[in-house]
C-alpha atoms as a PDB file:
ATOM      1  CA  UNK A   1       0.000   0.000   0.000  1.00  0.00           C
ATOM      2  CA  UNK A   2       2.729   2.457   0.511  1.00  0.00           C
ATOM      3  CA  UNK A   3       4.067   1.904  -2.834  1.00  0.00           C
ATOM      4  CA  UNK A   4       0.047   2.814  -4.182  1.00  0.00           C
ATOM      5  CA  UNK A   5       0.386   5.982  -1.877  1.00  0.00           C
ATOM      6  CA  UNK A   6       3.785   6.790  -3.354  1.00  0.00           C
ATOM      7  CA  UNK A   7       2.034   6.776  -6.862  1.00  0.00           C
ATOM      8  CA  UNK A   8      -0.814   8.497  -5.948  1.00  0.00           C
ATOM      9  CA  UNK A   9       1.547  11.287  -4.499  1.00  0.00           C
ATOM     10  CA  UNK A  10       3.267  11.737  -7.328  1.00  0.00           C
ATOM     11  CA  UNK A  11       0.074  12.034  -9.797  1.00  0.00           C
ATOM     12  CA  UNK A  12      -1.766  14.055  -7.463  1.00  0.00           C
ATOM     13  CA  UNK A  13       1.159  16.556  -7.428  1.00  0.00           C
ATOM     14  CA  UNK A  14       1.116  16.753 -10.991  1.00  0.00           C
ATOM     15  CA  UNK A  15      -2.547  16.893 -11.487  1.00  0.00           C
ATOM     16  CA  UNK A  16      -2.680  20.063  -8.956  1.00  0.00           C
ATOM     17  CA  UNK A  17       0.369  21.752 -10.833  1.00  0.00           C
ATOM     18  CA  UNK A  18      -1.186  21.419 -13.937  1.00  0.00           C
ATOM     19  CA  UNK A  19      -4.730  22.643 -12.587  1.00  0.00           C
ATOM     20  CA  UNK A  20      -3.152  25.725 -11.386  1.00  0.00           C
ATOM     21  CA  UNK A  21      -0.286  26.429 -13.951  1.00  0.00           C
ATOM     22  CA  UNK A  22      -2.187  25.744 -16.879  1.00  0.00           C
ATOM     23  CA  UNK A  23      -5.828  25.636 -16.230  1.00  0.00           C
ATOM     24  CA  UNK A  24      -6.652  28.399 -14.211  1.00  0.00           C
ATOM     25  CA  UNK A  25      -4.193  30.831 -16.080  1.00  0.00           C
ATOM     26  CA  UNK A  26      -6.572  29.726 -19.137  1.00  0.00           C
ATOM     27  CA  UNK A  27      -9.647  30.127 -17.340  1.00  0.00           C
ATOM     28  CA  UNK A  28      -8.830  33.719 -15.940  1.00  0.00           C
ATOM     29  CA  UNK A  29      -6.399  35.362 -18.515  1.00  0.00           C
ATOM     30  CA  UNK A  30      -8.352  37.017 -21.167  1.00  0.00           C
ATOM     31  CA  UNK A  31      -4.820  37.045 -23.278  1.00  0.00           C
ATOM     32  CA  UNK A  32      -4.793  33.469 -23.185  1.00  0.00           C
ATOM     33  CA  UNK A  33      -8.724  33.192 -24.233  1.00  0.00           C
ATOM     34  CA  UNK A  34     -10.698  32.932 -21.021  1.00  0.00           C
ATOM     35  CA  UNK A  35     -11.233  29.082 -21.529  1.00  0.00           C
ATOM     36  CA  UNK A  36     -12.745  26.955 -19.012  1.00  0.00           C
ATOM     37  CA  UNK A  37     -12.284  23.510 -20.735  1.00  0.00           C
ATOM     38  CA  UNK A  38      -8.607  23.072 -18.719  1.00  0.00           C
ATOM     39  CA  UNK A  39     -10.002  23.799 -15.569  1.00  0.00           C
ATOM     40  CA  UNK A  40     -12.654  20.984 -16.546  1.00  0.00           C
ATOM     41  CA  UNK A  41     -10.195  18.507 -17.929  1.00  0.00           C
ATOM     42  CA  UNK A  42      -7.790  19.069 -15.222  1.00  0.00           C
ATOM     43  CA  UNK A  43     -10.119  19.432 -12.303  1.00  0.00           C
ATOM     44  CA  UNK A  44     -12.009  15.864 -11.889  1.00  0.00           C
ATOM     45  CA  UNK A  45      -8.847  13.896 -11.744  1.00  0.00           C
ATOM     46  CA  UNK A  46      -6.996  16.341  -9.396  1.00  0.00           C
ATOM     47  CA  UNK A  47     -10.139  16.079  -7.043  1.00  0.00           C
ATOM     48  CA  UNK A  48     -10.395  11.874  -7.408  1.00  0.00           C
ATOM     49  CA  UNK A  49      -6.563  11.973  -6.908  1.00  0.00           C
ATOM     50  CA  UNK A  50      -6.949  14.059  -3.855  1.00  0.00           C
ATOM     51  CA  UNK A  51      -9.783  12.153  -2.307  1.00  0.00           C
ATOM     52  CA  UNK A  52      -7.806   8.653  -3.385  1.00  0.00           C
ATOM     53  CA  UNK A  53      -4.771  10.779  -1.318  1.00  0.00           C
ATOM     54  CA  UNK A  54      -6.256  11.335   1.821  1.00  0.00           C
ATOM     55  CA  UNK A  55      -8.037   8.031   2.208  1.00  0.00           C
ATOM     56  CA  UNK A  56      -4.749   6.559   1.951  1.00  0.00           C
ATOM     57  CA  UNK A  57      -2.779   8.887   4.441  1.00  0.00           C
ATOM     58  CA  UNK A  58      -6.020   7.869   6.704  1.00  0.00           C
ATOM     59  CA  UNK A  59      -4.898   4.194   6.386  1.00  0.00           C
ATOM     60  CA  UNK A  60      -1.490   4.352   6.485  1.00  0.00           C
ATOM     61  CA  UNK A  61      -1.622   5.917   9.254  1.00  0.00           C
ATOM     62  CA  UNK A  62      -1.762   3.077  11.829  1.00  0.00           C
ATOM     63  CA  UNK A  63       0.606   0.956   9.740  1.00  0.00           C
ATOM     64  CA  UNK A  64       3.508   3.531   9.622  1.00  0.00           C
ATOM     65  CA  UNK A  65       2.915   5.066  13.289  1.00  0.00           C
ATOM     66  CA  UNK A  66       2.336   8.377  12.618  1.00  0.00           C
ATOM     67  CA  UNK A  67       1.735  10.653  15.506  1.00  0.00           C
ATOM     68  CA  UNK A  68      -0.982  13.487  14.890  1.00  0.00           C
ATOM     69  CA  UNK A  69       1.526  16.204  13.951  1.00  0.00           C
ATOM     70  CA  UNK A  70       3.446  13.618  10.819  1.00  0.00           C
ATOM     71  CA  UNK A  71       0.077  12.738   9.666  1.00  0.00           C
ATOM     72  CA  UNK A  72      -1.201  16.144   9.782  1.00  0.00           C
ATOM     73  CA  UNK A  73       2.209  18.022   7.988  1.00  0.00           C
ATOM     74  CA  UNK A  74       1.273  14.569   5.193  1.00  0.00           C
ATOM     75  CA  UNK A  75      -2.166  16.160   4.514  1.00  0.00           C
ATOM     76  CA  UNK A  76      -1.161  19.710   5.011  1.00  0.00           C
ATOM     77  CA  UNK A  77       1.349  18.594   1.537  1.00  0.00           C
ATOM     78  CA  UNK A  78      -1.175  17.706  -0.329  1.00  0.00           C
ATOM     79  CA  UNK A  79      -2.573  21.502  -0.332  1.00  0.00           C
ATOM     80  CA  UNK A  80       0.519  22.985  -1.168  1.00  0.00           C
ATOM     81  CA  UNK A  81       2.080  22.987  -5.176  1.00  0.00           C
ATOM     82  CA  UNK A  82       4.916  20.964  -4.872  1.00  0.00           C
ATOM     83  CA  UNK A  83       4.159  19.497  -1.850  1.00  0.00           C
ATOM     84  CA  UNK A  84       3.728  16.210  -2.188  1.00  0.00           C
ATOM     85  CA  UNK A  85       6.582  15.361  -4.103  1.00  0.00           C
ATOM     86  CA  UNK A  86       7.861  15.629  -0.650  1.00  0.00           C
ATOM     87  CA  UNK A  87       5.835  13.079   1.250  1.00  0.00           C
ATOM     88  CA  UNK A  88       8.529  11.052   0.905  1.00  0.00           C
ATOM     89  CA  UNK A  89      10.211  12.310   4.094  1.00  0.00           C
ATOM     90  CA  UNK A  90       7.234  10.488   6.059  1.00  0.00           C
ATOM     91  CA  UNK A  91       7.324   7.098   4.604  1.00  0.00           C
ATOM     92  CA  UNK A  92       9.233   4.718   6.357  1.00  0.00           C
ATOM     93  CA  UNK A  93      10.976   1.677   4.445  1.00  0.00           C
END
């Protein structure tokens, strides 16, 4: 399982980087044609990736004995760009 929450880390990540970097600057620049469609395309798998995220910090909880504080700074990385590329720091071998 901690190899599956490695994964979904990692795609997660890139699904919010792309959601703000590319879709929202499309949705919200009129230069770049005020276009919704990325925030559409990029938005559903960022949110299942999320949700498939947290259920999995929830679980591995108990199994890699993290104390309130690790598991919160886990899900506090998943709101940040870039942050869960980090996670790594928390997973034990």
């Amino acid at each position: 399982m901690i190899q599956l929450f490695k994964i979904v880390s990692f795609l997660e990540g890139i699904s919010y980087l792309l959601l703000v970097f590319l879709g929202m600057p499309y949705k919200y620049l009129e230069s770049l044609g005020n276009d919704p469609s990325y925030v559409k395309m990029f938005g559903m798998p960022h949110g299942l990736l999320f949700v498939a995220y947290i259920v999995l910090a929830f679980l591995l909880k108990p199994t890699l004995n993290w104390n309130n504080k690790e598991f919160g700074i886990v899900c506090l990385l998943s709101l940040l760009p870039f942050g869960t590329f980090f996670v790594g720091k928390y997973l034990k071998k």
